[in-house]
Protein backbone atom coordinates (compact mmCIF):
# COMPACT_ATOMS: atom_id res chain seq x y z
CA UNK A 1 51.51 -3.03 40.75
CA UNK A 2 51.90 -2.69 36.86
CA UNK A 3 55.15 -3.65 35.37
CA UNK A 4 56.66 -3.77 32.12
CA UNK A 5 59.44 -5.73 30.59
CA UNK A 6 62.33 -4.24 29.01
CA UNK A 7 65.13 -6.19 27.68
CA UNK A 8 66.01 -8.74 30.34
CA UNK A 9 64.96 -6.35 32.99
CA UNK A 10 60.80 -5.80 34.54
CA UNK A 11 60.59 -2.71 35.23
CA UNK A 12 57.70 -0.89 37.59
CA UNK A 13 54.99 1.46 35.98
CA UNK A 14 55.21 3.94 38.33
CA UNK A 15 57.53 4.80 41.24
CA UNK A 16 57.40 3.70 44.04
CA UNK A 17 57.33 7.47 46.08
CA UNK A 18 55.41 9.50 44.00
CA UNK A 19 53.14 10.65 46.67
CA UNK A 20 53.03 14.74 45.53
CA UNK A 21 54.11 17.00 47.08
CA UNK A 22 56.35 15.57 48.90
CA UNK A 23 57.55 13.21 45.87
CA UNK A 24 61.21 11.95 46.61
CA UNK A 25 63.01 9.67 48.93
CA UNK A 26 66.56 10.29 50.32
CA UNK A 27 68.90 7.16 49.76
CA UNK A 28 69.21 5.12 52.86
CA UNK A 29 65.12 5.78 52.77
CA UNK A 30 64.85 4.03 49.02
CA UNK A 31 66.96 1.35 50.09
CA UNK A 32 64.46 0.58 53.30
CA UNK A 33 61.61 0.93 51.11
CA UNK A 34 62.75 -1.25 48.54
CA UNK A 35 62.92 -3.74 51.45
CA UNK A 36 58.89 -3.84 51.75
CA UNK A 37 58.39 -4.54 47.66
CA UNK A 38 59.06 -8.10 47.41
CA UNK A 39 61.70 -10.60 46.26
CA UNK A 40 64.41 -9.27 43.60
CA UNK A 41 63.54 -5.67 43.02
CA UNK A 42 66.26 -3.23 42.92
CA UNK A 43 67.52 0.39 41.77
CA UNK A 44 69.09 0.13 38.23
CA UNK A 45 72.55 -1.38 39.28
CA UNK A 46 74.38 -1.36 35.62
CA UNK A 47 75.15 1.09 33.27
CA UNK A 48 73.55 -0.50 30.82
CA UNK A 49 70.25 -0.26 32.72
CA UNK A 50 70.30 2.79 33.34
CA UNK A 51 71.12 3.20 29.16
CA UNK A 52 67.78 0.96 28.46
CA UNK A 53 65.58 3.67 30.44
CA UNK A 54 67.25 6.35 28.93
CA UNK A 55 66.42 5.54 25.78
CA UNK A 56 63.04 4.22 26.74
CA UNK A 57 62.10 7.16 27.78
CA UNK A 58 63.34 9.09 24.96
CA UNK A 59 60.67 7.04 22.86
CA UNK A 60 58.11 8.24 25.59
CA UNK A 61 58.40 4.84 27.33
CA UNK A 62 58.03 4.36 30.85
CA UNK A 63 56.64 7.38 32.24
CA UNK A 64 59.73 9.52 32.54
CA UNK A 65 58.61 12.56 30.22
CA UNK A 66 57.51 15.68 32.86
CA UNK A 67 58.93 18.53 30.00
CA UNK A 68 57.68 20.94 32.96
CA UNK A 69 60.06 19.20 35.65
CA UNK A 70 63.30 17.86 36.32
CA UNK A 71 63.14 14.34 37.97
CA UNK A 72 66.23 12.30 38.99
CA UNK A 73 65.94 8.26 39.97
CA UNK A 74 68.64 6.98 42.68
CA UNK A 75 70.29 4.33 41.28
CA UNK A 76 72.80 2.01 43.33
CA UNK A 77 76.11 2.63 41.13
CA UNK A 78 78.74 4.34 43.85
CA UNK A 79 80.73 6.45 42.53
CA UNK A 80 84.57 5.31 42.08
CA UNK A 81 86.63 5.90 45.01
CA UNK A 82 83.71 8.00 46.86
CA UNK A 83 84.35 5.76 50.00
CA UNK A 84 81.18 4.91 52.15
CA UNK A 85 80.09 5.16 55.50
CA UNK A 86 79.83 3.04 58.82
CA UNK A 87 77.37 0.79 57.49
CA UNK A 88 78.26 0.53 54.14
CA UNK A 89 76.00 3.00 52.03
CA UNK A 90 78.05 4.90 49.55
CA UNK A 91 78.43 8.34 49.90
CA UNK A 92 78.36 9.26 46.20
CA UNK A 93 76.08 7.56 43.77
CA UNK A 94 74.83 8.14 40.56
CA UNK A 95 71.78 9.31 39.80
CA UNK A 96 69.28 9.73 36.46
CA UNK A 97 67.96 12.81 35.90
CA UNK A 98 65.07 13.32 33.31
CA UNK A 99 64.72 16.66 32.32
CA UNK A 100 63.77 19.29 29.48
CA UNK A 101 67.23 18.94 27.67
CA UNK A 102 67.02 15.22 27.62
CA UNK A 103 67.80 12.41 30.31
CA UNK A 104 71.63 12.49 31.64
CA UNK A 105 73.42 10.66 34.20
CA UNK A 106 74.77 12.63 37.51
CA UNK A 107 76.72 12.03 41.01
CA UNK A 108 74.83 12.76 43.85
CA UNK A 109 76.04 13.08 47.58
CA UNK A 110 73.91 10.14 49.97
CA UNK A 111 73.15 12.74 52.36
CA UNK A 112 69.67 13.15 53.62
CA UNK A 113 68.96 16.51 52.30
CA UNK A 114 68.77 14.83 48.92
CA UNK A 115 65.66 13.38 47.63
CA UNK A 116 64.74 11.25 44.61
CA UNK A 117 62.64 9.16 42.64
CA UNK A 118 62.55 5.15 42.94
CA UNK A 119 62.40 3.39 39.91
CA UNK A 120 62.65 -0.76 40.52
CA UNK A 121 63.73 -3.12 38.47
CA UNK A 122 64.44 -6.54 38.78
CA UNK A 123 65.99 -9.51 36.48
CA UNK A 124 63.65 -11.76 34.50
């Protein structure tokens, strides 16, 4: 698994459900899968995380520059006062998206029609 580091971050090379076509993983799916990578990695959990990639990627860093497609990373910042369900997954998160017009942050509903990208980090 290649890595790189990024500010006090590591960040993976690649995601982690990239298998085309059927590239994308709904939430509660990421967060079992992140289960199976090993000790400390994570989706992006701070603002400023999410920032760092942002801008990495905006210096063609990191693998996030598809011009021809619009991919958005979960990440695990709930959305203020979204409430959560049974089990504690939050309904509304926020998500990256990295598209033509240039990466921007979203909300996105935790339902499983939604798919996404996984994008781990973890603290050095």
């Amino acid at each position: 698994m290649k890595t790189f580091k990024a500010g006090m971050i590591e960040v993976m090379a690649d995601d982690i459900n990239q298998i085309k076509p059927f590239w994308g993983s709904t939430y509660r799916s990421a967060l079992e899968e992140i289960k199976n990578i090993g000790e400390g990695w994570r989706l992006p959990n701070k603002i400023e995380e999410i920032e760092y990639l942002i801008s990495l990627s905006k210096m063609g860093i990191g693998g996030f520059n598809d011009q021809n497609k619009e991919y958005k990373y979960w990440t695990s910042i709930p959305e203020f006062g979204s409430g959560s369900d049974e089990y504690g997954i939050p309904n509304v998160v926020y998500v990256v998206s990295f598209c033509k017009k240039g990466p921007i942050l979203l909300k996105e509903e935790t339902l499983p029609i939604y798919k996404n990208g996984i994008r781990l980090v973890r603290d050095i």
